[in-house]
Protein backbone atom coordinates (compact mmCIF):
# COMPACT_ATOMS: atom_id res chain seq x y z
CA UNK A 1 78.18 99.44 25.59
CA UNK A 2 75.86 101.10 23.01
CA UNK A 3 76.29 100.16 19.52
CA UNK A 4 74.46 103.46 18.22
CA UNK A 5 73.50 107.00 19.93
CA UNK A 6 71.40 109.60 19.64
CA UNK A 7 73.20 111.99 17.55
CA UNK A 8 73.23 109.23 14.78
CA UNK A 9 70.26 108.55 14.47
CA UNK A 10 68.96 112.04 14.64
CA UNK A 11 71.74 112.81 11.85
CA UNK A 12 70.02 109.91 9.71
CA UNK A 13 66.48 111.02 9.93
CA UNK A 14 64.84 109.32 12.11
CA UNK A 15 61.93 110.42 12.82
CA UNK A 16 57.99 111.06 11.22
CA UNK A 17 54.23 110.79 11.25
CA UNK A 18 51.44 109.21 12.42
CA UNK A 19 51.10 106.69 15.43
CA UNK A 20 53.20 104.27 17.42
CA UNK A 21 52.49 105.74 20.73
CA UNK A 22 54.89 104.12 23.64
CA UNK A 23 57.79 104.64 20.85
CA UNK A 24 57.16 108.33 20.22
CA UNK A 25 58.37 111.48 21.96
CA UNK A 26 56.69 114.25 20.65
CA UNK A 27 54.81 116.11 18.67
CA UNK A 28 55.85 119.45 16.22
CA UNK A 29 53.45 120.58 13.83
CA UNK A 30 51.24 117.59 13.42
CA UNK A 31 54.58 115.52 12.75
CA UNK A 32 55.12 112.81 15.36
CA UNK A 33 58.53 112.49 16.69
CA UNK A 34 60.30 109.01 17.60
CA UNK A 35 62.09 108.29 20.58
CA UNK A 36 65.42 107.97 19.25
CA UNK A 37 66.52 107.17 23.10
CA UNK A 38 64.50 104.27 22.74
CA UNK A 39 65.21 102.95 18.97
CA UNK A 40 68.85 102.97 20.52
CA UNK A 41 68.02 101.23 23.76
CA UNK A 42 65.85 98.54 21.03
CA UNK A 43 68.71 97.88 18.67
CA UNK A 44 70.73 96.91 21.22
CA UNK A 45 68.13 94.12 22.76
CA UNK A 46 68.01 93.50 19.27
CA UNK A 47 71.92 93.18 18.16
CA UNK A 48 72.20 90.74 21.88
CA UNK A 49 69.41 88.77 20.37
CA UNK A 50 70.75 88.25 16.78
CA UNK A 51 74.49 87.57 18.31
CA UNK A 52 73.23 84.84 20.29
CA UNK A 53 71.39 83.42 17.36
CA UNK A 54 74.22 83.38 14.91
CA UNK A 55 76.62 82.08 18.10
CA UNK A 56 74.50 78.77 18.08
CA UNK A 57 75.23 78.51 14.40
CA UNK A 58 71.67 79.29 13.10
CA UNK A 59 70.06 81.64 9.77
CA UNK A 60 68.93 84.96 9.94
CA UNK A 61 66.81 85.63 6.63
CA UNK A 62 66.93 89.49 5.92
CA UNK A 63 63.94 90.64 3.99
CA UNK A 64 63.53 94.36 2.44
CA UNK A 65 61.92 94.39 -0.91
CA UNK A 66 61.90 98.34 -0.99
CA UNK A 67 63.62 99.90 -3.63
CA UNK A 68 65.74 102.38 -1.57
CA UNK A 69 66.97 99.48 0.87
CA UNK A 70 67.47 96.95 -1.21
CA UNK A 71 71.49 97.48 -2.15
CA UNK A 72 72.29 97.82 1.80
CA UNK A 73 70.26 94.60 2.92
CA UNK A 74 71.95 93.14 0.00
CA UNK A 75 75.70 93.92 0.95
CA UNK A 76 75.08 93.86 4.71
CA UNK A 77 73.67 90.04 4.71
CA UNK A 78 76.18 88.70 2.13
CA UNK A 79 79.25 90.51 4.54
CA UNK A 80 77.89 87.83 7.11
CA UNK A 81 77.13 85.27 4.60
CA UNK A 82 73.59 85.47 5.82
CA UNK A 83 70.54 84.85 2.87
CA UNK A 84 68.43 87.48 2.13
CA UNK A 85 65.21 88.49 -0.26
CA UNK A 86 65.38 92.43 -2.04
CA UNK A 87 63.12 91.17 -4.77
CA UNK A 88 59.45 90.15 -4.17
CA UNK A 89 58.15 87.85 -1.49
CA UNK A 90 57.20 84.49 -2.96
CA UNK A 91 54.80 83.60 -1.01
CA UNK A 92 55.21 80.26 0.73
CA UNK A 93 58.69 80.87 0.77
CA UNK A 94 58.46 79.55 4.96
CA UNK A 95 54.80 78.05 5.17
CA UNK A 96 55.77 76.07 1.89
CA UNK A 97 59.17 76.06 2.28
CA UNK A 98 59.88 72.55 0.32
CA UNK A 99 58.34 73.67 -2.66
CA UNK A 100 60.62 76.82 -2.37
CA UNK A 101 63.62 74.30 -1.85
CA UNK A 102 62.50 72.49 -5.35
CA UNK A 103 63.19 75.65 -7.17
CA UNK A 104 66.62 76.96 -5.88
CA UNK A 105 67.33 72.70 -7.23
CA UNK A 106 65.79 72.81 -10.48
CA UNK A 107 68.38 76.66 -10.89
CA UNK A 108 70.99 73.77 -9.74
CA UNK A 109 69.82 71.35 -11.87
CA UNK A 110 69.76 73.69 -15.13
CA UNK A 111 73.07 74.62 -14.30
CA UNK A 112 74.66 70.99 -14.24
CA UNK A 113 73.60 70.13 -17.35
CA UNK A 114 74.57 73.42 -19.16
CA UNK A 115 77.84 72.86 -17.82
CA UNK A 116 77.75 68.97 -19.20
CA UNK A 117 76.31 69.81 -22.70
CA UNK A 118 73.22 68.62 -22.29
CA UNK A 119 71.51 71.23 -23.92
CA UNK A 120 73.69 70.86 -26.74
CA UNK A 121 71.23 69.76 -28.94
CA UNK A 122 68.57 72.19 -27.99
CA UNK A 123 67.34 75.02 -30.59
CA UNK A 124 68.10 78.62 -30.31
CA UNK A 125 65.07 79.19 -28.88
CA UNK A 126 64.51 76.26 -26.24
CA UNK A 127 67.75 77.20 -25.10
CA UNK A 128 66.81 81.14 -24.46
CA UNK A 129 63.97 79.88 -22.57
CA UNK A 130 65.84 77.50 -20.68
CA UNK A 131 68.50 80.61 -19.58
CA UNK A 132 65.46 83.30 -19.28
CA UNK A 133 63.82 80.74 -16.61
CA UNK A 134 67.64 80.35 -15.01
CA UNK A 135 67.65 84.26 -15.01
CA UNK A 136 64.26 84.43 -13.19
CA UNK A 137 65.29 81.91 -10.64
CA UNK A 138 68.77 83.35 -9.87
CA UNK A 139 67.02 86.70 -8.99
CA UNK A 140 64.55 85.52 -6.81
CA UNK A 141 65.94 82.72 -5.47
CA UNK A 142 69.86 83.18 -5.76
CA UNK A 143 70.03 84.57 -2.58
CA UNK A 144 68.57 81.99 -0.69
CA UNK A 145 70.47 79.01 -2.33
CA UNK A 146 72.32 77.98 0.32
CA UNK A 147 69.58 78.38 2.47
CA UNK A 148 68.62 74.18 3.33
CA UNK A 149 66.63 75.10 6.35
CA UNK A 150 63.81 77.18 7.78
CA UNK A 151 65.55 79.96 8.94
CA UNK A 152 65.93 80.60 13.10
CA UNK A 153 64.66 84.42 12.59
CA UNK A 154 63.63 86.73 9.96
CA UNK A 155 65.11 90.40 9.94
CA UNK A 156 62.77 92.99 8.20
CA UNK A 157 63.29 96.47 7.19
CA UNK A 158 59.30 97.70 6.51
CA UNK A 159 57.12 95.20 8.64
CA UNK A 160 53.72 96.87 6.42
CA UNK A 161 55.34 96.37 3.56
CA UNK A 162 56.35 92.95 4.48
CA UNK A 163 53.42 91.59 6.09
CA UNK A 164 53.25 88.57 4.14
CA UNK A 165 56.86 86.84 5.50
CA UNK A 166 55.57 88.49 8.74
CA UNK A 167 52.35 86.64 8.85
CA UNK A 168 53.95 83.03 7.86
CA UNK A 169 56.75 83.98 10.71
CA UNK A 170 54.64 84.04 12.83
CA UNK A 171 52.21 80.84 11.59
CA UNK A 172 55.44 79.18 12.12
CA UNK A 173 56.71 80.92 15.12
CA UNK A 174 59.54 82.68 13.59
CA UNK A 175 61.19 85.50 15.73
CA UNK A 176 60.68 88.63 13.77
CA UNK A 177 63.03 91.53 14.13
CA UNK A 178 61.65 94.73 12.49
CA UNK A 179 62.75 97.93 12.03
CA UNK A 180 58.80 99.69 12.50
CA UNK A 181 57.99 102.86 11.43
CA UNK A 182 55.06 105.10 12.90
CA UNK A 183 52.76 104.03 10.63
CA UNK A 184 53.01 99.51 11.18
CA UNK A 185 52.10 98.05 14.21
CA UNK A 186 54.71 96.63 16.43
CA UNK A 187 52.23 94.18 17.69
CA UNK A 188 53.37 90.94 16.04
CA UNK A 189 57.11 91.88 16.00
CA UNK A 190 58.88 90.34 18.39
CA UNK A 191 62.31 92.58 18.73
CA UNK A 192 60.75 96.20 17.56
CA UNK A 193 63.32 98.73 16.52
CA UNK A 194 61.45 101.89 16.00
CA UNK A 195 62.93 103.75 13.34
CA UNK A 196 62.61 105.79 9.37
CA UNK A 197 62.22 102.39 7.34
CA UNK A 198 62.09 104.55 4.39
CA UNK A 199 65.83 106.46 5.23
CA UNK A 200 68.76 104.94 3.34
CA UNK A 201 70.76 106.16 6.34
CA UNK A 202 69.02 104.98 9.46
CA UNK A 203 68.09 101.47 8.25
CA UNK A 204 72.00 101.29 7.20
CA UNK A 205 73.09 102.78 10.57
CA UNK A 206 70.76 100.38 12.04
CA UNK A 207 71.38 97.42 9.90
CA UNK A 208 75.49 97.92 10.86
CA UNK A 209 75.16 97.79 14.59
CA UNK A 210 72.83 94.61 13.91
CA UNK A 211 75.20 93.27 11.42
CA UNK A 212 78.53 93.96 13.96
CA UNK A 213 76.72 91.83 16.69
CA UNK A 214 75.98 88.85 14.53
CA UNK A 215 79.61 89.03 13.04
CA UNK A 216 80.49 88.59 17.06
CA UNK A 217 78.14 85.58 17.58
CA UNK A 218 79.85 84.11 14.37
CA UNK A 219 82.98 84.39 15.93
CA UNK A 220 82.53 83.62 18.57
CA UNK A 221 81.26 80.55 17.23
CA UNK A 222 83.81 80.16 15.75
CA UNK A 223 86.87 80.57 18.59
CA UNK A 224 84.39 77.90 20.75
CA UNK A 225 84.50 75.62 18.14
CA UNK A 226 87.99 75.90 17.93
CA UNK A 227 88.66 75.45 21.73
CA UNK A 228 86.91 72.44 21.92
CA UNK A 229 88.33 70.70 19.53
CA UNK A 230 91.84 71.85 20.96
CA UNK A 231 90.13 69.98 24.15
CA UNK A 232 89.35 67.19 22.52
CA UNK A 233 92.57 66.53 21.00
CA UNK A 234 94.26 67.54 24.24
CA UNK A 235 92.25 65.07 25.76
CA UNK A 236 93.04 62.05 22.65
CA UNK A 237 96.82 63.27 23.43
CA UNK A 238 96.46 62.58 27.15
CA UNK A 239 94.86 59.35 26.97
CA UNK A 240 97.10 57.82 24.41
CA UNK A 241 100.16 59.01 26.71
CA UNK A 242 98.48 57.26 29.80
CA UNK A 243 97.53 53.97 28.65
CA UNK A 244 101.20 53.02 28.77
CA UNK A 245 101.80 54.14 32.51
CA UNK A 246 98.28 51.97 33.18
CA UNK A 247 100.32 49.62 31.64
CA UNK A 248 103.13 49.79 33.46
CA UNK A 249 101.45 50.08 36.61
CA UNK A 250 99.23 46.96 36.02
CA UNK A 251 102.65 44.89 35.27
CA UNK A 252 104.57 46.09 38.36
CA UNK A 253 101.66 45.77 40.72
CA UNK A 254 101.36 41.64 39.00
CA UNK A 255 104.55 41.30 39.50
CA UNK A 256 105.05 42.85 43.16
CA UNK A 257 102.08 40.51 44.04
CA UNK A 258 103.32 37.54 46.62
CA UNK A 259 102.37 34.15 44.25
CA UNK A 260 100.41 32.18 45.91
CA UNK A 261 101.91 28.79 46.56
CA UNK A 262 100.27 25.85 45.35
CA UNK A 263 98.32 23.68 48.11
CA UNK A 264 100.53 20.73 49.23
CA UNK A 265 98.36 17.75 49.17
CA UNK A 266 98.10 15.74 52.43
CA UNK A 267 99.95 12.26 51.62
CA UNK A 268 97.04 10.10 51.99
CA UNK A 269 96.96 7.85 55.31
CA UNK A 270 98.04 4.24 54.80
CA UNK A 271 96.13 1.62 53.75
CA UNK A 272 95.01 -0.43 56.57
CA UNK A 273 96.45 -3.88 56.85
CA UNK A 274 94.22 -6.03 54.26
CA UNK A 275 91.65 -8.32 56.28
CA UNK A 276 92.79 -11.58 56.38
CA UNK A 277 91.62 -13.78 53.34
CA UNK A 278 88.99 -15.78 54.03
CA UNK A 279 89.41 -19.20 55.17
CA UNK A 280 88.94 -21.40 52.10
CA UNK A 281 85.91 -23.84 52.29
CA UNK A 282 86.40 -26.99 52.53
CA UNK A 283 86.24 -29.24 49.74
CA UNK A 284 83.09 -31.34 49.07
CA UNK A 285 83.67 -34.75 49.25
């Protein structure tokens, strides 16, 4: 079943200029004209992609730095509990992702010992510098704090825009999922969704029908997960419930079994009669 159509998307605005050839389907007034037929037909190879992804328990990191998309990537990814950058790309943040993981600890780390009154002691102004750094981490990094992993794809609303997380992607071989927009090439996306990247509307229409999928996979995930432990108890249950009747088998089967009677030892033949003493010598004179 289609998650979107073409009425949507048309309704949204999506469509524009300049050059993505096999995704557009006309031209009006020197305006170039998506395929919506096809952006449909692409978020739904996209959506099955991203629901088996998030069904083997893996990260999707949604990236859109753009002012106008920021607030839906924002509430779209956290309704999934999937991370997410709106603010800009710190670069390394998958080549060098270590470094990146030092950082969202040190925002830990500050925390801790604010909470333990460590910084007690500290002067007015050591501590506004401590809280200012906190500040800058928590908005650039916040997002990504539970992130404790490369992440299994990235998810990016203006693939121009965001060329930088698409280049280390790729270095790293990173599935990219973009939504592309006339003007970006599609070349090193790997799930293109042709489509207005600039539209509030058609990257939220879009981002929804993406979103719904990976909710499935999660799910799903979750109802497997669930199943096999069932099993597995099932399983403890039914063991623990035969062990006794192997028991009881193994004792009736010993004690059905014909005993084997001990061998009767042949009474050993009799002696033969002694041979006659010798005659005693005769004494010397």
């Amino acid at each position: 079943m289609a998650r979107t159509n073409f009425d949507q998307l048309l309704q949204a605005g999506c469509q524009w200029n300049p050059a993505m050839a096999p995704y557009i389907y006309t031209e009006r007034n020197g305006i170039h004209i998506i395929d919506l037929h096809k952006t449909a037909a692409k978020i739904d190879e996209a959506a099955d992609a991203l629901k088996q992804i998030a069904k083997s328990g893996k990260k999707i990191l949604f990236v859109a730095t753009k002012k106008q998309t920021k607030e839906v990537i924002a509430e779209k990814a956290t309704s999934i509990n999937m991370p997410y950058v709106i603010e800009r790309w710190p670069g390394g943040m998958l080549t060098n992702f270590p470094t990146i993981r030092k950082a969202v600890k040190k925002m830990a780390n500050i925390d801790k010992l604010m909470n333990d009154g460590t910084f007690g002691n500290l002067s007015k102004r050591e501590l506004l510098q401590i809280t200012r750094q906190r500040a800058k981490l928590e908005k650039n990094l916040g997002s990504i704090a539970d992130l404790t992993r490369l992440p299994s794809a990235l998810f990016v609303v203006d693939v121009l825009k965001e060329q930088i997380a698409v280049r280390e992607a790729n270095r790293l071989g990173i599935p990219v999922f973009g939504i592309v927009d006339t003007n970006s090439d599609p070349n090193n996306i790997d799930f293109v969704i042709p489509a207005n990247d600039d539209a509030k509307d058609s990257v939220e229409i879009i981002l929804n029908a993406c979103c719904a999928a990976i909710a499935e996979g999660i799910e799903e995930r979750k109802v497997e997960k669930a199943d096999e432990k069932a099993a597995d108890a099932q399983a403890e249950t039914d063991e623990e419930e035969v062990k006794p009747k192997r028991a009881a088998r193994r004792t009736r089967k010993d004690a059905e079994a014909p005993k084997a009677e001990a061998p009767v030892e042949e009474a050993a033949p009799a002696e033969e009669a002694a041979a006659p003493a010798e005659e005693e010598a005769p004494a010397a004179e």
